[in-house]
C-alpha atoms as a PDB file:
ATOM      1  CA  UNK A   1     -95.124 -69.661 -68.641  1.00  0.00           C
ATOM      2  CA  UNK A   2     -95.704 -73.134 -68.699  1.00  0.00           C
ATOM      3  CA  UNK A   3     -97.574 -73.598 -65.626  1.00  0.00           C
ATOM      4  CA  UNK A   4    -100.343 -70.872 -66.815  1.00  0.00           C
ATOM      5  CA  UNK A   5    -101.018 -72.600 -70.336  1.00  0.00           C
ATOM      6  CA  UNK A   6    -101.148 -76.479 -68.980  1.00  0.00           C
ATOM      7  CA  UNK A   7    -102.311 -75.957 -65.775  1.00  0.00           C
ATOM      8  CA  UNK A   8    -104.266 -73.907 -63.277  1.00  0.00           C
ATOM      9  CA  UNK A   9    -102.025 -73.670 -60.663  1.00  0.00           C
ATOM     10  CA  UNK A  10    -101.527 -70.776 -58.132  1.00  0.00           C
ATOM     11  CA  UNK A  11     -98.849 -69.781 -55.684  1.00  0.00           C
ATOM     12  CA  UNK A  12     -99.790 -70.322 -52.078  1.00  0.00           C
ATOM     13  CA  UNK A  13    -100.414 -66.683 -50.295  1.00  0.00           C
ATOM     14  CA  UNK A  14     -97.289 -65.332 -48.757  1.00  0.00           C
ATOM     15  CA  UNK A  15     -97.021 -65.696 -45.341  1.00  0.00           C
ATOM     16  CA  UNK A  16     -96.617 -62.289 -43.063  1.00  0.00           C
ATOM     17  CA  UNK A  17     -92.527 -62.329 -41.723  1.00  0.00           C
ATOM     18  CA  UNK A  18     -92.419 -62.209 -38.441  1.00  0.00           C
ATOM     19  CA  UNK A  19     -88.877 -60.343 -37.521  1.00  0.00           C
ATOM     20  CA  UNK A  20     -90.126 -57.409 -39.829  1.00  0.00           C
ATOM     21  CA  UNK A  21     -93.413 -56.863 -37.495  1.00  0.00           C
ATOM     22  CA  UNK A  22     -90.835 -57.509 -34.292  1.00  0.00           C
ATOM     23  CA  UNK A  23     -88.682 -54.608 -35.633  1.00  0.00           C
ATOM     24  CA  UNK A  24     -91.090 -52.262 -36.246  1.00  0.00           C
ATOM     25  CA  UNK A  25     -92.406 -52.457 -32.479  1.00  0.00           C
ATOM     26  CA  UNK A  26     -88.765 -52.379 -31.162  1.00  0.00           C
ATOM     27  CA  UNK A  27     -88.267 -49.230 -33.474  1.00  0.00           C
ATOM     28  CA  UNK A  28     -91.422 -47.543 -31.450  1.00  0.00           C
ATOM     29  CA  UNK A  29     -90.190 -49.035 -27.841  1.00  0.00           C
ATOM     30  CA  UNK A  30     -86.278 -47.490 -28.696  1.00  0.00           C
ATOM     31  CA  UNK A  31     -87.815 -43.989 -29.874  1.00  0.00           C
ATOM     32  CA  UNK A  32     -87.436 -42.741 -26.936  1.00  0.00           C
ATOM     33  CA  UNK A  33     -90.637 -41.139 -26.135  1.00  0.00           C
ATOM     34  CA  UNK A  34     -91.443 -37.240 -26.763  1.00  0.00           C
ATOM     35  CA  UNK A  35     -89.950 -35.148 -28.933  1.00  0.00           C
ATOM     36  CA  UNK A  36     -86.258 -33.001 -28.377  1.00  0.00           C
ATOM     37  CA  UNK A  37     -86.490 -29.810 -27.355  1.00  0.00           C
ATOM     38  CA  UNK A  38     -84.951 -27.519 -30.233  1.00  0.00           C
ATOM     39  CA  UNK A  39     -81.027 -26.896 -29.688  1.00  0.00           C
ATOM     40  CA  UNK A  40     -81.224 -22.956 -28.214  1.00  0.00           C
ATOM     41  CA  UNK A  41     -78.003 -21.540 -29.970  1.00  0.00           C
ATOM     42  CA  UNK A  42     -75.757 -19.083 -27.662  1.00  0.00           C
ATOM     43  CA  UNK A  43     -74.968 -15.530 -28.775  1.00  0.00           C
ATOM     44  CA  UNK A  44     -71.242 -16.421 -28.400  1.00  0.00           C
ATOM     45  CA  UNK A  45     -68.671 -14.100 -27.350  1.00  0.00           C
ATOM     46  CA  UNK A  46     -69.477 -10.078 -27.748  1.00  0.00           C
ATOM     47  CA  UNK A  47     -66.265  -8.148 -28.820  1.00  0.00           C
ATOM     48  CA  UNK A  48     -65.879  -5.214 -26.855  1.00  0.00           C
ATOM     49  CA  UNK A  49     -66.690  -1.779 -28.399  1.00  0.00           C
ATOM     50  CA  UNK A  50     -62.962   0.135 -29.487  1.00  0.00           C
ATOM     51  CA  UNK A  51     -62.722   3.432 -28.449  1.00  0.00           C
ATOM     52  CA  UNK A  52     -59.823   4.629 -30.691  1.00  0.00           C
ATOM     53  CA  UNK A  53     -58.709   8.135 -30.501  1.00  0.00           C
ATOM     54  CA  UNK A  54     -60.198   9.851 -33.760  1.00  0.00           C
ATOM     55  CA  UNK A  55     -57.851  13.386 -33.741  1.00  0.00           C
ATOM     56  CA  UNK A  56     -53.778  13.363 -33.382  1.00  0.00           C
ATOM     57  CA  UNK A  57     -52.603  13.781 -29.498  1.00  0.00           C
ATOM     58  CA  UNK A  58     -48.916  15.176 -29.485  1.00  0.00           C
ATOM     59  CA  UNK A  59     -48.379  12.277 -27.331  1.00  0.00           C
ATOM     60  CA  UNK A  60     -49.810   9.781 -30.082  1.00  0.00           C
ATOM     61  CA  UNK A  61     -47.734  11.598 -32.477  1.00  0.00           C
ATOM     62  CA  UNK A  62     -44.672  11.345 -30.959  1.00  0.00           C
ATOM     63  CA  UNK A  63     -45.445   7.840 -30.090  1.00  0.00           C
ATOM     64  CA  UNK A  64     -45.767   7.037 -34.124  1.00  0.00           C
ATOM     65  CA  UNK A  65     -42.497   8.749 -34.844  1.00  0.00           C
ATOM     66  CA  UNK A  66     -40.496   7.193 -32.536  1.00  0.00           C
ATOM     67  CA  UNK A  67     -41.789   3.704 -32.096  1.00  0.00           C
ATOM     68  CA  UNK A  68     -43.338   2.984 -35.372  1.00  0.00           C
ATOM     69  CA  UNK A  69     -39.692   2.840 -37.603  1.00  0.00           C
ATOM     70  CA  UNK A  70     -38.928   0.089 -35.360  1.00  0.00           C
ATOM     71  CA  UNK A  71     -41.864  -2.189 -35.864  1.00  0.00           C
ATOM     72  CA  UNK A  72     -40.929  -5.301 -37.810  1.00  0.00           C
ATOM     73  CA  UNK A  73     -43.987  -5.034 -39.764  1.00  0.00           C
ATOM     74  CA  UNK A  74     -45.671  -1.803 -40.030  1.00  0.00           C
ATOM     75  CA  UNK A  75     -49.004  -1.833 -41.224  1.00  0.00           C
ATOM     76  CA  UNK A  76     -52.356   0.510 -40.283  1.00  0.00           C
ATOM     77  CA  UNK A  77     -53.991  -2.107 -38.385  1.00  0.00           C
ATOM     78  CA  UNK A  78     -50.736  -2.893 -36.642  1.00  0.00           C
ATOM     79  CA  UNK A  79     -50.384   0.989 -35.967  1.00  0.00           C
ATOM     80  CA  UNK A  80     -54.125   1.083 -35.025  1.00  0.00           C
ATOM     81  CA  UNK A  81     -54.018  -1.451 -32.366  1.00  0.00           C
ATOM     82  CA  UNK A  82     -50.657  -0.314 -30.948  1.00  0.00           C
ATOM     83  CA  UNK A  83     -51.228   3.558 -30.617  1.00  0.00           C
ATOM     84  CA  UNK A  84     -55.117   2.685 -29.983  1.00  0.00           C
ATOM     85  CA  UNK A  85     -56.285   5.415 -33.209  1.00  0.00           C
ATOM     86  CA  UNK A  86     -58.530   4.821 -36.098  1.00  0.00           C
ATOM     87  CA  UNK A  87     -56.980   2.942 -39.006  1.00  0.00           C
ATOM     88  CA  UNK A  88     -58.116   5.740 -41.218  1.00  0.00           C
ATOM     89  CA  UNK A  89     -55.586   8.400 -38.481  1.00  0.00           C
ATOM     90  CA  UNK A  90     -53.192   4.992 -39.008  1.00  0.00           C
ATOM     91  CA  UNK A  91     -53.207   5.320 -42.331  1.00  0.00           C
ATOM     92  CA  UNK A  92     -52.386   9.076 -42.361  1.00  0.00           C
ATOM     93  CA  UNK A  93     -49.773   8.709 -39.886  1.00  0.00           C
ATOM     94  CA  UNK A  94     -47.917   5.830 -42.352  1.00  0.00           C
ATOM     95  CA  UNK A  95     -48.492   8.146 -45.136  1.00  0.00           C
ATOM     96  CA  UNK A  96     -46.635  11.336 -43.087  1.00  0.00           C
ATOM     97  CA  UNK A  97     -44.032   8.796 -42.428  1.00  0.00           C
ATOM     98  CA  UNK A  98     -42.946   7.659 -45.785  1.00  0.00           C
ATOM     99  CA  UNK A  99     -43.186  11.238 -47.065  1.00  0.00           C
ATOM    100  CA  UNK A 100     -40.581  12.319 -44.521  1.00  0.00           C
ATOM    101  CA  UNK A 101     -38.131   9.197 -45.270  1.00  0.00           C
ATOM    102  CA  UNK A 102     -38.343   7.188 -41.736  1.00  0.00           C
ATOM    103  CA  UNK A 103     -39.936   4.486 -43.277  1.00  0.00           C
ATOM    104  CA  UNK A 104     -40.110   2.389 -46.918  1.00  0.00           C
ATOM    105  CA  UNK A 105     -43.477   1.657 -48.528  1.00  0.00           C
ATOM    106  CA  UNK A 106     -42.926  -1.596 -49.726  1.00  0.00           C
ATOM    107  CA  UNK A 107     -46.531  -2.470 -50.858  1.00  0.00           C
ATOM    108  CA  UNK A 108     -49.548  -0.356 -51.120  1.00  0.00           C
ATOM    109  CA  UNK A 109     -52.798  -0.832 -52.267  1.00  0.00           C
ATOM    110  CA  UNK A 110     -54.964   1.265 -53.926  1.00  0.00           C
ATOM    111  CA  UNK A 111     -56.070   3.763 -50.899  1.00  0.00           C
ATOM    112  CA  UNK A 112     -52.773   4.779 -50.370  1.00  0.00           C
ATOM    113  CA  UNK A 113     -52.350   6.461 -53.273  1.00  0.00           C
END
């Protein structure tokens, strides 16, 4: 530049800013002191254990041939949760059903086969 080939001349020494040493004390006075304790996470809600019948009652089975025609949507968890069996006994008992013509399988998927 044209001041360093002409002249020695040199830039006065910066002078320290005095709202950045303000801020950094106001950061340490707003901290807020000691440290957070760690958030303790709660185990939630515990779903109670089903105790679904695992062998066909003659009740349950009369139950499923009666009311299960009539459901609007008939399905093995529907069946499950409404006779309070397995879905696997469900399953069977929807299969039973469309063999002996009181109900349509409209959609299946491959474990009903």
């Amino acid at each position: 530049s044209f001041c360093t080939l002409l002249l020695p001349c040199s830039m006065p020494p910066k002078k320290p800013d005095a709202k950045k040493g303000v801020g950094k004390k106001l950061e340490k006075l707003n901290s807020g002191g000691g440290k957070k304790a760690k958030k303790k996470w709660s185990s939630g809600r515990v779903k109670d254990k089903l105790m679904n019948a695992i062998l066909w009652e003659q009740a349950t089975l009369d139950k499923l041939e009666k009311e299960v025609p009539k459901y609007k949507v008939i399905t093995p968890n529907v069946v499950s949760d409404r006779l309070k069996i397995s879905v696997a006994l469900a399953g069977q008992g929807l299969k039973h059903l469309a063999i002996k013509g009181a109900i349509k399988m409209v959609s299946n998927s491959a474990k009903f086969k």
